[in-house]
N, C-alpha and C. Protein backbone atom coordinates (compact mmCIF):
# COMPACT_ATOMS: atom_id res chain seq x y z
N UNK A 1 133.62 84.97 46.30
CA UNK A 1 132.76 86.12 46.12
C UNK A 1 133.61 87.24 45.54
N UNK A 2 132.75 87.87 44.97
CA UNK A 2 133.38 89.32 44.05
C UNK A 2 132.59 90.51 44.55
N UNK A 3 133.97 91.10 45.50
CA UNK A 3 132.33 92.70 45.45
C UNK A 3 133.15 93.62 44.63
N UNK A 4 132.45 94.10 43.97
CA UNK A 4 132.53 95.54 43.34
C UNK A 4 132.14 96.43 43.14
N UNK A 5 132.90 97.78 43.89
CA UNK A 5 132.56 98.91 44.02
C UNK A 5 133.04 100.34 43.71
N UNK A 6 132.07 101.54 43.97
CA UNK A 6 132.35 102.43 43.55
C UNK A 6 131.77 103.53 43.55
N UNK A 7 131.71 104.86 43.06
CA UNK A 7 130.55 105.89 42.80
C UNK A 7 129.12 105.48 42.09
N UNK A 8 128.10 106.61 42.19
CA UNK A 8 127.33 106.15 41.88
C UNK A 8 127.44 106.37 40.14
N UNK A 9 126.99 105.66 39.23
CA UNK A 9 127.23 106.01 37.65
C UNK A 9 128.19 106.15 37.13
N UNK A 10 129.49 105.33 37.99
CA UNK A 10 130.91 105.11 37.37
C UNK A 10 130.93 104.07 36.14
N UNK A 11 130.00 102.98 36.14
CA UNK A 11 129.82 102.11 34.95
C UNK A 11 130.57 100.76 35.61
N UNK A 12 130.02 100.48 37.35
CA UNK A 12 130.19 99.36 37.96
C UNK A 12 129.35 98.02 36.51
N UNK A 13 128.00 98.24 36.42
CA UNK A 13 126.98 97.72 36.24
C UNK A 13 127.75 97.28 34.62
N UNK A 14 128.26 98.07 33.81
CA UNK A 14 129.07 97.86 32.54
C UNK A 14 129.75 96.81 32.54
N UNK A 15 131.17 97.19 33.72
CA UNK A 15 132.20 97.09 33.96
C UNK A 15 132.12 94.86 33.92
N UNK A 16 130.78 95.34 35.14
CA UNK A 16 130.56 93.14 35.36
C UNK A 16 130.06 92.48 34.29
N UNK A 17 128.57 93.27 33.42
CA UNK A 17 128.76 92.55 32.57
C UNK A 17 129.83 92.57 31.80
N UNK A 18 130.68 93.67 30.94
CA UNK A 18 131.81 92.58 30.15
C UNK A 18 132.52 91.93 30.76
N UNK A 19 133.11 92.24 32.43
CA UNK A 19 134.10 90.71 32.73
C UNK A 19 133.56 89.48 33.20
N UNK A 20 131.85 89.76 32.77
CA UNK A 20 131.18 88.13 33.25
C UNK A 20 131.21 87.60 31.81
N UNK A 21 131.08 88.55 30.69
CA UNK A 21 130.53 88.07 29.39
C UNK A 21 129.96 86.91 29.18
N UNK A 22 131.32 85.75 29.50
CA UNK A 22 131.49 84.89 28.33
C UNK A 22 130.80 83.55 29.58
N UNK A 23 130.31 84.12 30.74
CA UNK A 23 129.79 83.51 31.98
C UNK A 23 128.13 83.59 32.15
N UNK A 24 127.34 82.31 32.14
CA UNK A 24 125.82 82.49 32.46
C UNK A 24 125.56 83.16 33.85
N UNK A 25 124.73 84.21 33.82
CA UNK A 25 124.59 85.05 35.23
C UNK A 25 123.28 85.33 35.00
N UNK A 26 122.94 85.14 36.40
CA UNK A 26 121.70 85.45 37.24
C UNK A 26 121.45 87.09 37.76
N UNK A 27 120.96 87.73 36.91
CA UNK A 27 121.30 89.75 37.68
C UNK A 27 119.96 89.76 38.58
N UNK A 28 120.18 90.30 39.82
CA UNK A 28 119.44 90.43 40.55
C UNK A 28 119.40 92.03 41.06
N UNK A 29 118.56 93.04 40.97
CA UNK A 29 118.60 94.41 40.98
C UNK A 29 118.12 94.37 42.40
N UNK A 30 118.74 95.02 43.15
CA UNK A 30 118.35 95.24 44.79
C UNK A 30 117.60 96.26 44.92
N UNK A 31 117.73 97.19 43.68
CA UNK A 31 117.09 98.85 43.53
C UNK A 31 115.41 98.44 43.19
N UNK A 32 115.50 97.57 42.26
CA UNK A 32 113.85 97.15 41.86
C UNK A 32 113.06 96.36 43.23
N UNK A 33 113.90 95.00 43.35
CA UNK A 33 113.48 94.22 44.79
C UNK A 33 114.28 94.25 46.00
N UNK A 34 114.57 94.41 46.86
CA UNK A 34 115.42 94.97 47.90
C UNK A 34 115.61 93.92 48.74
N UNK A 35 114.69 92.32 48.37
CA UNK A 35 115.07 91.46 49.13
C UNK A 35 115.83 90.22 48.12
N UNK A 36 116.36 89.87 49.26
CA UNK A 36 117.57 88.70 48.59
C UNK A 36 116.92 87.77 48.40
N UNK A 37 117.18 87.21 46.87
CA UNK A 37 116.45 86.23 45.76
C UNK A 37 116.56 84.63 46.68
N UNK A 38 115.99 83.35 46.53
CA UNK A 38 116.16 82.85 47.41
C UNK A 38 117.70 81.98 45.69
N UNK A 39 118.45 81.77 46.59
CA UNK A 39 119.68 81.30 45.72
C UNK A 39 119.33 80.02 45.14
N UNK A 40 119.83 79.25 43.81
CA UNK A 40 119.84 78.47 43.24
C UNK A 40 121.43 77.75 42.78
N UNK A 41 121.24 76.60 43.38
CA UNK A 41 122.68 76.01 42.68
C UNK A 41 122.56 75.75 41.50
N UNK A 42 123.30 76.95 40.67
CA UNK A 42 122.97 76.34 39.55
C UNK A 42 124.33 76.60 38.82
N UNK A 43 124.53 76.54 37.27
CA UNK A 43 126.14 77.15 36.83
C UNK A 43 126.44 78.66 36.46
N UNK A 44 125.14 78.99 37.04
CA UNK A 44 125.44 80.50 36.87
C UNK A 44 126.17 81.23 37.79
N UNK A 45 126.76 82.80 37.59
CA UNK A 45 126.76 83.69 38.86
C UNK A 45 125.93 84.32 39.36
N UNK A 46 125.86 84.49 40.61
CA UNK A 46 124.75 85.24 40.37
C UNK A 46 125.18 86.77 41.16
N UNK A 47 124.46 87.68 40.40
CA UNK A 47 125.14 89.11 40.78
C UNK A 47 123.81 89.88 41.86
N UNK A 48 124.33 90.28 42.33
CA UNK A 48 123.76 91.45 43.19
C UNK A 48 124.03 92.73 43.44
N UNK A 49 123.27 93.43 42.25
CA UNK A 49 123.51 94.90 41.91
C UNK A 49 122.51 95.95 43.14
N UNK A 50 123.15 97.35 43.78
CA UNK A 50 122.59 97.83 44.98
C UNK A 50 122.88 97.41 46.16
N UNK A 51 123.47 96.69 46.58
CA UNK A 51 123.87 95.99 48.04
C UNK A 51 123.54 97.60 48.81
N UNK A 52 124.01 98.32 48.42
CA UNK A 52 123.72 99.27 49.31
C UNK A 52 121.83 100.00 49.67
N UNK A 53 120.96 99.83 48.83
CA UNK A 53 119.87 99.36 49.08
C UNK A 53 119.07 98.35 50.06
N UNK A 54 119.81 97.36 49.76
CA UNK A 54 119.33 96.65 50.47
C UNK A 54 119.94 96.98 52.17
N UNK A 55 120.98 97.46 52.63
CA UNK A 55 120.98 97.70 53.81
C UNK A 55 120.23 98.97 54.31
N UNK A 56 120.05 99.87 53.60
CA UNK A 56 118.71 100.79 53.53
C UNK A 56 117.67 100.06 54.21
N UNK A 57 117.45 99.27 53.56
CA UNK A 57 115.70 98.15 53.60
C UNK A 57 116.11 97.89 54.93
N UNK A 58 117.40 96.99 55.41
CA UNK A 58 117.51 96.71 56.54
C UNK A 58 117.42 97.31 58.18
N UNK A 59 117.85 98.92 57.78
CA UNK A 59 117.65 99.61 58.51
C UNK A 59 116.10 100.27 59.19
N UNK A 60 115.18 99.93 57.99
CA UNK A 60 113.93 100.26 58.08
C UNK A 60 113.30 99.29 58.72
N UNK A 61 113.80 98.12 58.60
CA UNK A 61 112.97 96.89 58.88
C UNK A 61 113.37 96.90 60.55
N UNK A 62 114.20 97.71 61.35
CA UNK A 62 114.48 98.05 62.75
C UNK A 62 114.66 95.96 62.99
N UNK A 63 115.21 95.40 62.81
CA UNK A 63 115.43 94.35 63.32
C UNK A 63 116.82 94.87 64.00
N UNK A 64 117.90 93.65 64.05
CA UNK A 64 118.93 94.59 64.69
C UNK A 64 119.97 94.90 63.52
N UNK A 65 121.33 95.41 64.21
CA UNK A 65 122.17 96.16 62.99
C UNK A 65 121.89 95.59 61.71
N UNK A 66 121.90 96.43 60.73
CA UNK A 66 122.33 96.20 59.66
C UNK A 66 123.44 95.49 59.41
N UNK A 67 124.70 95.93 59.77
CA UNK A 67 126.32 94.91 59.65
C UNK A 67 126.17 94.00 60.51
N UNK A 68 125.06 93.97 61.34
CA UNK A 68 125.43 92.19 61.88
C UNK A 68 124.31 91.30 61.13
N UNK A 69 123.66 91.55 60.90
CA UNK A 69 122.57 90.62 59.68
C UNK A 69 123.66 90.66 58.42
N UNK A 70 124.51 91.61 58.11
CA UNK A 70 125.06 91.15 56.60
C UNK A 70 126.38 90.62 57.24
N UNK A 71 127.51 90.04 58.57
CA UNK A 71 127.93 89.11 58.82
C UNK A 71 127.26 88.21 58.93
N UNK A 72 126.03 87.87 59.32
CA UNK A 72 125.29 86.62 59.84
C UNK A 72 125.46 85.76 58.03
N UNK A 73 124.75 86.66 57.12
CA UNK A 73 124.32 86.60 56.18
C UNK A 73 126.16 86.18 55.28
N UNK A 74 127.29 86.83 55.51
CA UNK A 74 127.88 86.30 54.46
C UNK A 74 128.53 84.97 55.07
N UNK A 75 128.97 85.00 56.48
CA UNK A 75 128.77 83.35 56.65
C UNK A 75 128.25 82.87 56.51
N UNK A 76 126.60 82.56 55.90
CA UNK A 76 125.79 81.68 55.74
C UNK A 76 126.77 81.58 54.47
N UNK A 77 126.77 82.82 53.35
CA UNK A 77 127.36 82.16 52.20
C UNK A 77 127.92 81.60 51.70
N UNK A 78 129.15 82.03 52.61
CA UNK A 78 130.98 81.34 52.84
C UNK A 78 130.63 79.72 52.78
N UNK A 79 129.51 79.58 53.65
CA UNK A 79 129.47 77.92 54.34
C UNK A 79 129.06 77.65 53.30
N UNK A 80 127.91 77.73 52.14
CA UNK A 80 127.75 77.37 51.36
C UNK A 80 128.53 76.63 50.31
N UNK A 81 129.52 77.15 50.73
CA UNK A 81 130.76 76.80 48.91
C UNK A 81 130.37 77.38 48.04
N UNK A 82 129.74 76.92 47.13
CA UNK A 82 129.62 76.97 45.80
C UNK A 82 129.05 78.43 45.53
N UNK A 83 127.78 78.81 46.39
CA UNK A 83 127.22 80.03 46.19
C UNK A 83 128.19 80.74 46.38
N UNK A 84 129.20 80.63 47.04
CA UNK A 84 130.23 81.76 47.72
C UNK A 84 131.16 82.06 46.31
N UNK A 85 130.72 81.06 45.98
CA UNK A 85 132.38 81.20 44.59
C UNK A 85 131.54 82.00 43.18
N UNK A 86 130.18 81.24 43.14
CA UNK A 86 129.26 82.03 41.99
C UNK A 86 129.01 83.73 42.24
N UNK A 87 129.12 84.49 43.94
CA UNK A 87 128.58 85.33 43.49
C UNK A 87 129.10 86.95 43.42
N UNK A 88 128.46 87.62 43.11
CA UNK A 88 129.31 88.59 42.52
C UNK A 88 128.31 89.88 43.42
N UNK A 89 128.66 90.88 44.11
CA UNK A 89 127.95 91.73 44.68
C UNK A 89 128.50 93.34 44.48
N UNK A 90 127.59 93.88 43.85
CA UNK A 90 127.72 95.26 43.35
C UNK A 90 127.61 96.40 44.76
N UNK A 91 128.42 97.52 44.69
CA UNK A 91 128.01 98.16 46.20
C UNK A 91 128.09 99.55 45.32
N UNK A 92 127.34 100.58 45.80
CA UNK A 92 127.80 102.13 45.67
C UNK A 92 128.36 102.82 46.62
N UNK A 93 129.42 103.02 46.09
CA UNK A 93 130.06 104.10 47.99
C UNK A 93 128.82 104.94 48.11
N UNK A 94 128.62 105.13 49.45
CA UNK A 94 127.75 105.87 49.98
C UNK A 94 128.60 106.89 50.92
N UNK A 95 128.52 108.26 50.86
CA UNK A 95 128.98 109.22 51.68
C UNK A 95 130.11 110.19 51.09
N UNK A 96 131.30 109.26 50.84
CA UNK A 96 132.50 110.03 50.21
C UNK A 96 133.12 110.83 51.43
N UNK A 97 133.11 110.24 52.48
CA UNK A 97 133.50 111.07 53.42
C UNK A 97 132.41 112.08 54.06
N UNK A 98 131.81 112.19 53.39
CA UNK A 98 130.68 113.77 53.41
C UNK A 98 129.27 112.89 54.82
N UNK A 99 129.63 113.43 55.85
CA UNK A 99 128.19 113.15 56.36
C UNK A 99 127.02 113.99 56.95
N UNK A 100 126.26 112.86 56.29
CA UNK A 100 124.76 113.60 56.25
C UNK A 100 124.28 114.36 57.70
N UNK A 101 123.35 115.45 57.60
CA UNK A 101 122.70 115.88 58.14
C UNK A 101 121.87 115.27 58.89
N UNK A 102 120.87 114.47 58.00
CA UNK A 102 119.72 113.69 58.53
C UNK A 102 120.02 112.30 59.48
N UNK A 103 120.32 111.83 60.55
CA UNK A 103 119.94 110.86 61.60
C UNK A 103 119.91 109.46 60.73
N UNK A 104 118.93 108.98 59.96
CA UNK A 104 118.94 108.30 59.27
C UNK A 104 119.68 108.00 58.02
N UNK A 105 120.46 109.06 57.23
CA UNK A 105 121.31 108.89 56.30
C UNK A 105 122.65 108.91 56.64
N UNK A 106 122.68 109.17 58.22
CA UNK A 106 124.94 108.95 58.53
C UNK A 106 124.33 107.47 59.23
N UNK A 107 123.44 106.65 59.63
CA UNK A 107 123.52 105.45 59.92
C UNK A 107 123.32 104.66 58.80
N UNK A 108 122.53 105.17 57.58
CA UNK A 108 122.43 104.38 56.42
C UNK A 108 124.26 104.04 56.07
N UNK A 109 124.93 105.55 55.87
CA UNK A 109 126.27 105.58 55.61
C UNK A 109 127.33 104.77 56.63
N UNK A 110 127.19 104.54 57.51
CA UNK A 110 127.81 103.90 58.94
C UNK A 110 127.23 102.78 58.61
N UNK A 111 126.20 102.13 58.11
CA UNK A 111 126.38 100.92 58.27
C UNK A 111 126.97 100.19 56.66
N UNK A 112 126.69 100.99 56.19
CA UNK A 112 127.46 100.91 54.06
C UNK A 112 128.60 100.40 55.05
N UNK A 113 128.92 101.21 54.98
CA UNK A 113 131.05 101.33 55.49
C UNK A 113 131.02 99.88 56.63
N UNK A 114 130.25 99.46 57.13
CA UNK A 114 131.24 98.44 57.84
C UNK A 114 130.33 97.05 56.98
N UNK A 115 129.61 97.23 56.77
CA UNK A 115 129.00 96.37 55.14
C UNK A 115 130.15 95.96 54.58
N UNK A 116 130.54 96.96 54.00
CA UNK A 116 131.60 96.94 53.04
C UNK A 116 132.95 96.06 53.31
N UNK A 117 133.29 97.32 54.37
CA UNK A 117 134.33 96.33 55.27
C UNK A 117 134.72 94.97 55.25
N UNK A 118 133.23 94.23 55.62
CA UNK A 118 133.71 93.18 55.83
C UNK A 118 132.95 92.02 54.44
N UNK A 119 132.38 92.61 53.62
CA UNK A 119 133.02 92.05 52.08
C UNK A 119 133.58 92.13 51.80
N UNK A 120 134.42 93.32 52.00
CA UNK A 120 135.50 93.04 51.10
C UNK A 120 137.33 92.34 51.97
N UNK A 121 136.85 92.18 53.05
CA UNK A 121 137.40 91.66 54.15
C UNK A 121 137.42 89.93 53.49
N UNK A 122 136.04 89.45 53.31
CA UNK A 122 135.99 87.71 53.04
C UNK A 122 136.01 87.72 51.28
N UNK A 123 135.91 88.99 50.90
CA UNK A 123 135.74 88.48 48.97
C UNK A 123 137.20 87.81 48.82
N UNK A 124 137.14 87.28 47.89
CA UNK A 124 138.08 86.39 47.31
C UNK A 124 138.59 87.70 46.02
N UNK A 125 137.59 88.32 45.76
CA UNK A 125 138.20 89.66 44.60
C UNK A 125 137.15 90.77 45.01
N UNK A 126 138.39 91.85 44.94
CA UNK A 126 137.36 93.36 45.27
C UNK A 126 138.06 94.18 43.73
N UNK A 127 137.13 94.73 43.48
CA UNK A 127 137.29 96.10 42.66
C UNK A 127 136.41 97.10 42.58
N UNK A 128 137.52 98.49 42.63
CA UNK A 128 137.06 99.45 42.37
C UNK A 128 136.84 100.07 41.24
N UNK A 129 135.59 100.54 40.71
CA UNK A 129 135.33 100.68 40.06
C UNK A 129 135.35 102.51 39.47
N UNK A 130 136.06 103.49 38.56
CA UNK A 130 135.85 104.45 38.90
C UNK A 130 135.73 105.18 37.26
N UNK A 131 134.84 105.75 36.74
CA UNK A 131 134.99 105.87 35.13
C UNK A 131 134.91 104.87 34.53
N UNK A 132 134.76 103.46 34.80
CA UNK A 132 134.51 102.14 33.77
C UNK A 132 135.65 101.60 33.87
N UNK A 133 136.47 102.21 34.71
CA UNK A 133 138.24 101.60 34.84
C UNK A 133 138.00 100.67 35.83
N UNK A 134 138.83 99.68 36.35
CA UNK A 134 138.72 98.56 37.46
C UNK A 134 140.10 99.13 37.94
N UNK A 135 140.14 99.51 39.23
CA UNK A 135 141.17 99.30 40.21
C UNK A 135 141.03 98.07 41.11
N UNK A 136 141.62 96.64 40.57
CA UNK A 136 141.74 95.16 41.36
C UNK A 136 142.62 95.88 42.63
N UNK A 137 141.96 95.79 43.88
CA UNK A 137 142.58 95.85 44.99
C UNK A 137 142.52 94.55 45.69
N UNK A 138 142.28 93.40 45.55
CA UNK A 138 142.40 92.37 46.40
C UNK A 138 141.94 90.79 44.83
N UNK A 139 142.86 90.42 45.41
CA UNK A 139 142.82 89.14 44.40
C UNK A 139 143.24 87.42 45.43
N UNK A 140 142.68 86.46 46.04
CA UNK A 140 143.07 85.82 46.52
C UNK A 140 143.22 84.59 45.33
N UNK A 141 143.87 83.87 45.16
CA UNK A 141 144.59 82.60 44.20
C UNK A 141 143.96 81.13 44.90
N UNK A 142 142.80 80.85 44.20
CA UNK A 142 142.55 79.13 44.85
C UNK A 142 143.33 78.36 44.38
């Protein structure tokens, strides 16, 4: 897995397509549909732009945490294999340090941050994304 992240309108969304280019990919917008596509083995990647949306959705949906549905959720992936290696997940920092006022937007932000955490904890590659530049902070070698 690949997460990559960053501000909002740094040119994450740029940045994947040119380093997927020359790669068939599946874009899946979390901002348009907020629920996760049902996956296909196929030879594509498949990307997931908004991750941070979708834990939004999660929070609304009052099931339980948000970061423990997206551990439940990336071990399902991990186990998968193959999906784990195809996919590519877009995040926006949420907060910048700065927290919200509103009840609902420092738990939206509290749960981003341990989201995050622990993608980028199991990705195999993280980057930051900042101006269209890539800062590679984690690279693991199969």
């Amino acid at each position: 897995m690949h997460f990559v992240f960053g501000g909002a309108f740094t040119g994450k969304r740029k940045w994947v397509k040119q380093h997927y280019a020359s790669e068939s990919i599946k874009w899946h917008c979390l901002y348009e549909d907020p629920v996760l596509p049902a996956f296909e083995f196929e030879e594509s990647y498949i990307v997931l732009e908004g991750f941070e949306h979708y834990v939004k959705e999660l929070i609304h949906s009052e099931l339980e945490s948000p970061h423990l549905v997206i551990k439940k959720l990336i071990q399902k992936w991990r186990d998968s294999g193959v999906l784990w290696e195809q996919l590519v997940v877009i995040g926006t920092e949420v907060g910048k340090g700065i927290v919200p006022l509103d009840a609902t937007e420092r738990q939206w932000r509290d749960e981003c941050g341990y989201s995050y955490q622990y993608l980028a904890a199991h990705a195999r590659k993280v980057d930051h994304i900042w101006y269209g530049i890539a800062n590679r902070l984690k690279e693991e070698i199969q």
